[in-house]
N, C-alpha and C. Protein backbone atom coordinates (compact mmCIF):
# COMPACT_ATOMS: atom_id res chain seq x y z
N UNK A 1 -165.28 65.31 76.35
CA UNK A 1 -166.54 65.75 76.95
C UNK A 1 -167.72 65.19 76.14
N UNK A 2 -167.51 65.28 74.64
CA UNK A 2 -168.34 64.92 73.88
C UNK A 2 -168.61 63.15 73.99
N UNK A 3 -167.83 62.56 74.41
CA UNK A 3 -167.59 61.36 74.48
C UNK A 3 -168.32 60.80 75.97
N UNK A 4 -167.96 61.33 76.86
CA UNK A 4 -168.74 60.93 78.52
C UNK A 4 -169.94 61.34 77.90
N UNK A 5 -170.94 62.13 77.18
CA UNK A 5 -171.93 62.63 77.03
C UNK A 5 -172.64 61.34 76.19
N UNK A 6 -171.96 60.87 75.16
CA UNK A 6 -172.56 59.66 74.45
C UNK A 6 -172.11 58.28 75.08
N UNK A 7 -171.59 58.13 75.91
CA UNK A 7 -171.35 57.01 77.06
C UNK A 7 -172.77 57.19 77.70
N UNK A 8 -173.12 58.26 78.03
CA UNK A 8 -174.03 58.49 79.34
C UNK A 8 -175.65 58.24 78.98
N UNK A 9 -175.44 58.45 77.04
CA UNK A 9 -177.19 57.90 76.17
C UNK A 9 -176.80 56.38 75.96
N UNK A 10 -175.81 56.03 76.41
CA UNK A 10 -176.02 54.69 76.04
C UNK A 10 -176.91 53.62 76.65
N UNK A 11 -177.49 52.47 76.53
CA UNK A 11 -178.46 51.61 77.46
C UNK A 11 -177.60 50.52 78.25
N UNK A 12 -176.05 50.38 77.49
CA UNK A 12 -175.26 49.47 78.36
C UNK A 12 -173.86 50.25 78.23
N UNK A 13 -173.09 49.72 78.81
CA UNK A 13 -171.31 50.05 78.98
C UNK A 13 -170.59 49.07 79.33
N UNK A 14 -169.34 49.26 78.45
CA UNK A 14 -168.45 48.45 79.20
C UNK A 14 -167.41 48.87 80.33
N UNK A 15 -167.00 47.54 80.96
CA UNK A 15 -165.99 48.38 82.62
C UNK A 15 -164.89 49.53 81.94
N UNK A 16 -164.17 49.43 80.91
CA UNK A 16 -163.51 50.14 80.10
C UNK A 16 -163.69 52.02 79.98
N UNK A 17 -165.32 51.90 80.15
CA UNK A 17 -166.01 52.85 79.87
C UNK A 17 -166.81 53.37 81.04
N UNK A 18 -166.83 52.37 81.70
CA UNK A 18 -167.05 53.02 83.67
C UNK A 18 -166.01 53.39 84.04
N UNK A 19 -164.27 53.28 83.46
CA UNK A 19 -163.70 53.47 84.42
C UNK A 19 -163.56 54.92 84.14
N UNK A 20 -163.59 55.37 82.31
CA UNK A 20 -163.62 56.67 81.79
C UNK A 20 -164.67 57.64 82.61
N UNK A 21 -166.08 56.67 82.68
CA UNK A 21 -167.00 57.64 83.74
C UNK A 21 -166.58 58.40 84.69
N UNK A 22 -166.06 57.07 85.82
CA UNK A 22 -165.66 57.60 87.00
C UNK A 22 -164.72 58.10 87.26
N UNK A 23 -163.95 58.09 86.45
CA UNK A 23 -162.16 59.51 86.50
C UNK A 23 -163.25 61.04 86.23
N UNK A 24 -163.92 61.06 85.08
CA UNK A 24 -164.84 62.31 85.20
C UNK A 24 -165.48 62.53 86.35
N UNK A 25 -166.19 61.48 86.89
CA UNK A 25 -166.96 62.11 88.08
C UNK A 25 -165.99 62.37 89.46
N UNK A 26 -164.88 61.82 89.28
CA UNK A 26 -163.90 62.54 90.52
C UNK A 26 -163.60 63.77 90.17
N UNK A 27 -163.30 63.62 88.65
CA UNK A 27 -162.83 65.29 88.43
C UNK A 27 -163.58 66.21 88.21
N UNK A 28 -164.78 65.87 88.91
CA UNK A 28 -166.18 66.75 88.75
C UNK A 28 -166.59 67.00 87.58
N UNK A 29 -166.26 66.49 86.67
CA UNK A 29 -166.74 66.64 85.27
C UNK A 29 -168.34 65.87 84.69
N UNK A 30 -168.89 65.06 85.30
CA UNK A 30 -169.57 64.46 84.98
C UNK A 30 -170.44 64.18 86.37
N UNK A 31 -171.71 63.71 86.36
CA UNK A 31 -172.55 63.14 86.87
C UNK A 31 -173.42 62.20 86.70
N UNK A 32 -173.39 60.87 87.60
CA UNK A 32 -174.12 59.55 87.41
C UNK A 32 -174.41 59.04 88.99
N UNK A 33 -175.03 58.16 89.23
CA UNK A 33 -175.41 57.30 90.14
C UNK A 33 -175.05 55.29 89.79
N UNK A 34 -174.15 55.19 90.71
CA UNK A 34 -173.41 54.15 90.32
C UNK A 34 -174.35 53.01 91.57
N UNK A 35 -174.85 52.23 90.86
CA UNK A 35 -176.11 50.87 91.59
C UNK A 35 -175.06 49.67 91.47
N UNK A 36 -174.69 48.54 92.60
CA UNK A 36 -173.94 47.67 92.97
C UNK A 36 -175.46 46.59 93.36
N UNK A 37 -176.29 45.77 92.36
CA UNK A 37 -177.51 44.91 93.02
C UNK A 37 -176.62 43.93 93.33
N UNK A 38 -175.73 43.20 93.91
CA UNK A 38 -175.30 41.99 94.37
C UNK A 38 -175.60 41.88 95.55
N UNK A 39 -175.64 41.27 96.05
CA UNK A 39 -175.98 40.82 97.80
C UNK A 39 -174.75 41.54 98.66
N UNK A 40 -175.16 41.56 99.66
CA UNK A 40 -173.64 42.06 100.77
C UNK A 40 -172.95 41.89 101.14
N UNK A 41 -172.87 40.14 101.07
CA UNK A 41 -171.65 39.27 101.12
C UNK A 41 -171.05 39.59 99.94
N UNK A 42 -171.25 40.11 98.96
CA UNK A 42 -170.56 39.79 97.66
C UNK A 42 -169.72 41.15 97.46
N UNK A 43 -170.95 42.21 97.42
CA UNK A 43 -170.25 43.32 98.27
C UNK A 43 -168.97 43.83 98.68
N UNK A 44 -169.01 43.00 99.90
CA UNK A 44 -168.13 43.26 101.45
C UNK A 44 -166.58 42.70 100.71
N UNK A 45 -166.89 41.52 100.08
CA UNK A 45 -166.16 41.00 99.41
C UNK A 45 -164.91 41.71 98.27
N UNK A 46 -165.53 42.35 97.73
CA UNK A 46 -165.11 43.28 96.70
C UNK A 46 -166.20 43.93 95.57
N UNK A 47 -165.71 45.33 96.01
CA UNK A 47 -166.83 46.07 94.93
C UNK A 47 -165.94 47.56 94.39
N UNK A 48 -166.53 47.45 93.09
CA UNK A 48 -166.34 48.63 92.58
C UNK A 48 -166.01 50.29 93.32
N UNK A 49 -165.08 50.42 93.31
CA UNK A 49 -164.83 52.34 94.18
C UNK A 49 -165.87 53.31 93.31
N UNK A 50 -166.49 53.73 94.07
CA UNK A 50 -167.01 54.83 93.47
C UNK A 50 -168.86 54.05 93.89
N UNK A 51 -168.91 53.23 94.03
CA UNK A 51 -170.94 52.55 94.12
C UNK A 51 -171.51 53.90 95.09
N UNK A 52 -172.28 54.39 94.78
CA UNK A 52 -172.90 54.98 95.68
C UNK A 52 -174.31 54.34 96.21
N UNK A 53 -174.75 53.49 95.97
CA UNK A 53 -175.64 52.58 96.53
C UNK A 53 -175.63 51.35 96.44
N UNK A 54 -176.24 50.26 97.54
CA UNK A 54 -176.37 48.80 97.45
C UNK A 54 -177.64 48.31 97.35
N UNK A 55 -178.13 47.95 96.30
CA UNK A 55 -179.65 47.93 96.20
C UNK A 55 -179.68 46.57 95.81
N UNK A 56 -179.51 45.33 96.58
CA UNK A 56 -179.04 44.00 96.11
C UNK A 56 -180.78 43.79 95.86
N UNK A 57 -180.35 42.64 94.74
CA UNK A 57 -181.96 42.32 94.12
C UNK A 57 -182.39 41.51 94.83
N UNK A 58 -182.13 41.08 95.65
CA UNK A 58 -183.31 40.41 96.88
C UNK A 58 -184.12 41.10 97.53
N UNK A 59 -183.80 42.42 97.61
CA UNK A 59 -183.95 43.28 98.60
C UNK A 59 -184.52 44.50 97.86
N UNK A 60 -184.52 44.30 96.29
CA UNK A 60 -184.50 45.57 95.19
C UNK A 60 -186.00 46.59 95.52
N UNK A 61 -186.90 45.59 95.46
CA UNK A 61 -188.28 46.33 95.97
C UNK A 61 -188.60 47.21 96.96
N UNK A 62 -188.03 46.59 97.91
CA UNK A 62 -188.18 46.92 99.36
C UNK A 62 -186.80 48.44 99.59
N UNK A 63 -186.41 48.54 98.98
CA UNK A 63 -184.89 49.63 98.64
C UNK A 63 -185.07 50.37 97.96
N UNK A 64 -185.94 50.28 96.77
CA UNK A 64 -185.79 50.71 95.32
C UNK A 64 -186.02 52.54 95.92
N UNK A 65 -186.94 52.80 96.81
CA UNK A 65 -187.14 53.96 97.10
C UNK A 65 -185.45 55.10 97.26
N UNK A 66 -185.21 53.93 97.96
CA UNK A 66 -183.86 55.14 98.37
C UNK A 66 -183.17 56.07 97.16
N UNK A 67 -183.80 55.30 95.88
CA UNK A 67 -182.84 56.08 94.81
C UNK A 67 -184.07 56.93 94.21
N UNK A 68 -185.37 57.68 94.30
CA UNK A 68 -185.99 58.15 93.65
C UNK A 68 -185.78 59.43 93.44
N UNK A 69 -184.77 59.72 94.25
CA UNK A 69 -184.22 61.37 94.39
C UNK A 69 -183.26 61.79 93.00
N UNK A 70 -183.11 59.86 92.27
CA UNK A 70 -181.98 60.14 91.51
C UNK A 70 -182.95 60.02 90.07
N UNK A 71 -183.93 59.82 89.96
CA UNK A 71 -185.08 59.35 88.91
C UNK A 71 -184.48 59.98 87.89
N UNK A 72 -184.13 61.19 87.50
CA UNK A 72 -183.85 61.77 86.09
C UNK A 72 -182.52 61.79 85.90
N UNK A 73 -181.66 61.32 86.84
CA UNK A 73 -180.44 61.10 86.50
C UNK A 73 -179.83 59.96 86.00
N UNK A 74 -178.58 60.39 85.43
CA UNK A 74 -178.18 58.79 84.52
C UNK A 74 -177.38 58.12 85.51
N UNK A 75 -178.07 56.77 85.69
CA UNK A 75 -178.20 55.82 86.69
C UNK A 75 -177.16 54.26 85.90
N UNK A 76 -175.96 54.07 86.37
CA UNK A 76 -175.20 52.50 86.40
C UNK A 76 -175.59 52.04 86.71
N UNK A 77 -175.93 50.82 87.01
CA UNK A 77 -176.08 49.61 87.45
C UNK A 77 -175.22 48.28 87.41
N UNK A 78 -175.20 47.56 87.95
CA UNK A 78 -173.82 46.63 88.13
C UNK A 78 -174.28 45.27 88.75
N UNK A 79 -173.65 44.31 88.44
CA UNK A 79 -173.67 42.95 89.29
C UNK A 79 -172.22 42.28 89.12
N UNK A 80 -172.38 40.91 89.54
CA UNK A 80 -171.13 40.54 88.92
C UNK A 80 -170.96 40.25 87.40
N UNK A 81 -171.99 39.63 86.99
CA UNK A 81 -171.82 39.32 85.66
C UNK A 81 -172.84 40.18 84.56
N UNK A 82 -173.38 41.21 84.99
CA UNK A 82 -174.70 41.97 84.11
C UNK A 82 -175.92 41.44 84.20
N UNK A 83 -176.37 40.13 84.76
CA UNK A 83 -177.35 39.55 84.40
C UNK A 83 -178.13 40.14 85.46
N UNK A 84 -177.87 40.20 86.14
CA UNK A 84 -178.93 40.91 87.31
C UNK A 84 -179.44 42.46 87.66
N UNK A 85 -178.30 42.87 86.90
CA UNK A 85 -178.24 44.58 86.53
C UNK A 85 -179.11 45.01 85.44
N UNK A 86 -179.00 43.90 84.51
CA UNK A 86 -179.80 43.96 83.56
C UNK A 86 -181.53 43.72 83.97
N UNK A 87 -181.57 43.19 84.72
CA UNK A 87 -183.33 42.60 84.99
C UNK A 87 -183.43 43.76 85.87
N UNK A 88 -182.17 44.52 86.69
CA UNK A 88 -182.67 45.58 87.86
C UNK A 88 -183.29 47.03 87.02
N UNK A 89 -182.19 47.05 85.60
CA UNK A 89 -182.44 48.35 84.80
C UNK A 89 -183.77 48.23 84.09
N UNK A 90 -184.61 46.94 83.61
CA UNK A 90 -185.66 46.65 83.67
C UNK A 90 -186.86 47.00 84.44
N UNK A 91 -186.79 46.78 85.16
CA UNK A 91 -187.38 47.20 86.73
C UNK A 91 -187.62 48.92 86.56
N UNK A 92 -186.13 48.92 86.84
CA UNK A 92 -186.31 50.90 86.95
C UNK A 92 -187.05 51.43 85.59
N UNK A 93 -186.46 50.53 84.42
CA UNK A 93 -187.19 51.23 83.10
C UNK A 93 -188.74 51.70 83.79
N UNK A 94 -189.71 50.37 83.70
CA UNK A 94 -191.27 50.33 84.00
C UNK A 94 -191.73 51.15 85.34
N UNK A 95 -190.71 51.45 86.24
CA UNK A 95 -191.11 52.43 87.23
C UNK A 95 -190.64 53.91 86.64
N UNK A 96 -190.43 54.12 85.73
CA UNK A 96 -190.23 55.38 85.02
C UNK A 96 -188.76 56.26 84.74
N UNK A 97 -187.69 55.77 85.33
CA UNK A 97 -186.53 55.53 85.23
C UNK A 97 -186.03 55.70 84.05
N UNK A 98 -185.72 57.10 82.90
CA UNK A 98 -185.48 56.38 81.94
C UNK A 98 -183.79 56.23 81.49
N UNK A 99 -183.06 56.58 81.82
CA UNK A 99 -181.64 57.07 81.94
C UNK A 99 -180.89 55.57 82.59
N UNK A 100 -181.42 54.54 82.61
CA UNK A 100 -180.41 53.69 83.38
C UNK A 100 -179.43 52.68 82.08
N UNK A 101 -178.49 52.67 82.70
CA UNK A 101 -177.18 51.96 81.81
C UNK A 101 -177.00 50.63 82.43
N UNK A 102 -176.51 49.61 81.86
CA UNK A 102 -176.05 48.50 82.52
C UNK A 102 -174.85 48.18 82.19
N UNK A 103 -174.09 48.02 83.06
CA UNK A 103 -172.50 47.34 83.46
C UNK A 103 -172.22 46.57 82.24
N UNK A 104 -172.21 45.98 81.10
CA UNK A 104 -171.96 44.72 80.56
C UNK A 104 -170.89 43.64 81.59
N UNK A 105 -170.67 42.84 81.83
CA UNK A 105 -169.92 42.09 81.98
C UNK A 105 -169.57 42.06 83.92
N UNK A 106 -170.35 43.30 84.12
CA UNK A 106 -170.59 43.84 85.51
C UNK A 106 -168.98 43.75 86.05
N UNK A 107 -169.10 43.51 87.63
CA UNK A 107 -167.47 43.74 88.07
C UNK A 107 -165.95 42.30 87.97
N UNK A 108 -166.96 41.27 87.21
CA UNK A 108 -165.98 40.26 86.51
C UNK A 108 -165.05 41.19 86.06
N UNK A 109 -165.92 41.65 84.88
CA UNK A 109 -165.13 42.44 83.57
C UNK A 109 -164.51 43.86 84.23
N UNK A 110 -164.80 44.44 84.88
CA UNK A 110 -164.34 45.22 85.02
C UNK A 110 -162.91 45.46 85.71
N UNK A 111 -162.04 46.12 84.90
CA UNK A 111 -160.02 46.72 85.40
C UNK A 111 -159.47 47.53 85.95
N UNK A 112 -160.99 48.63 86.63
CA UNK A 112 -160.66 49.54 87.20
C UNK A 112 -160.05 49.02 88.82
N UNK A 113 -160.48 50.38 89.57
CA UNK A 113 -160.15 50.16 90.82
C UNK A 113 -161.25 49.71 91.45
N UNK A 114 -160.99 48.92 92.76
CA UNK A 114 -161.85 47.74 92.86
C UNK A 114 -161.83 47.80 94.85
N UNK A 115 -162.18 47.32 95.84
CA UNK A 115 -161.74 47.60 97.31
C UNK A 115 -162.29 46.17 97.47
């Protein structure tokens, strides 16, 4: 418990450590908001179980609203490789956001379960 709790102050994670997240948040133990910014082809393609939103960064501005309900909550973020998750958790930082994590290595790296 003590451990999902210092996962959750962290500013990045690894897939290793999303997958520890998301076994908690099935087992209701935990709470986060899991962000997938890749496009929808990429998406459709294969994405992470558990995304609860698609906020692809083409589109990030024009979307960004849909998640303001989640503003004080600790917020994932994801791409394929981090680089874009990283400029998205950026973003959310300066709109006041302060709780957001980034994927390292995004869903390359990641061993969990996958659709």
């Amino acid at each position: 418990k003590k451990n999902r709790k210092k996962l959750l102050n962290k500013t990045e994670i690894k897939g290793i450590e999303l997958e520890a997240l998301l076994e908690a948040r099935n087992e209701k133990n935990t709470y986060f908001v899991l962000i997938d910014v890749r496009e929808a082809s990429e998406y459709e393609n294969n994405h992470i179980i558990g995304v609860d939103y698609l906020l692809s960064t083409t589109s990030f501005y024009k979307k960004v609203n849909k998640i303001k309900k989640h503003k004080d909550d600790h917020i994932i973020i994801q791409c394929h490789s981090g680089g874009r998750s990283y400029q998205a958790q950026q973003i959310l930082k300066t709109m006041g956001y302060k709780k957001t994590i980034n994927l390292v290595g995004g869903i390359s790296k990641f061993k969990g379960e996958t659709i």
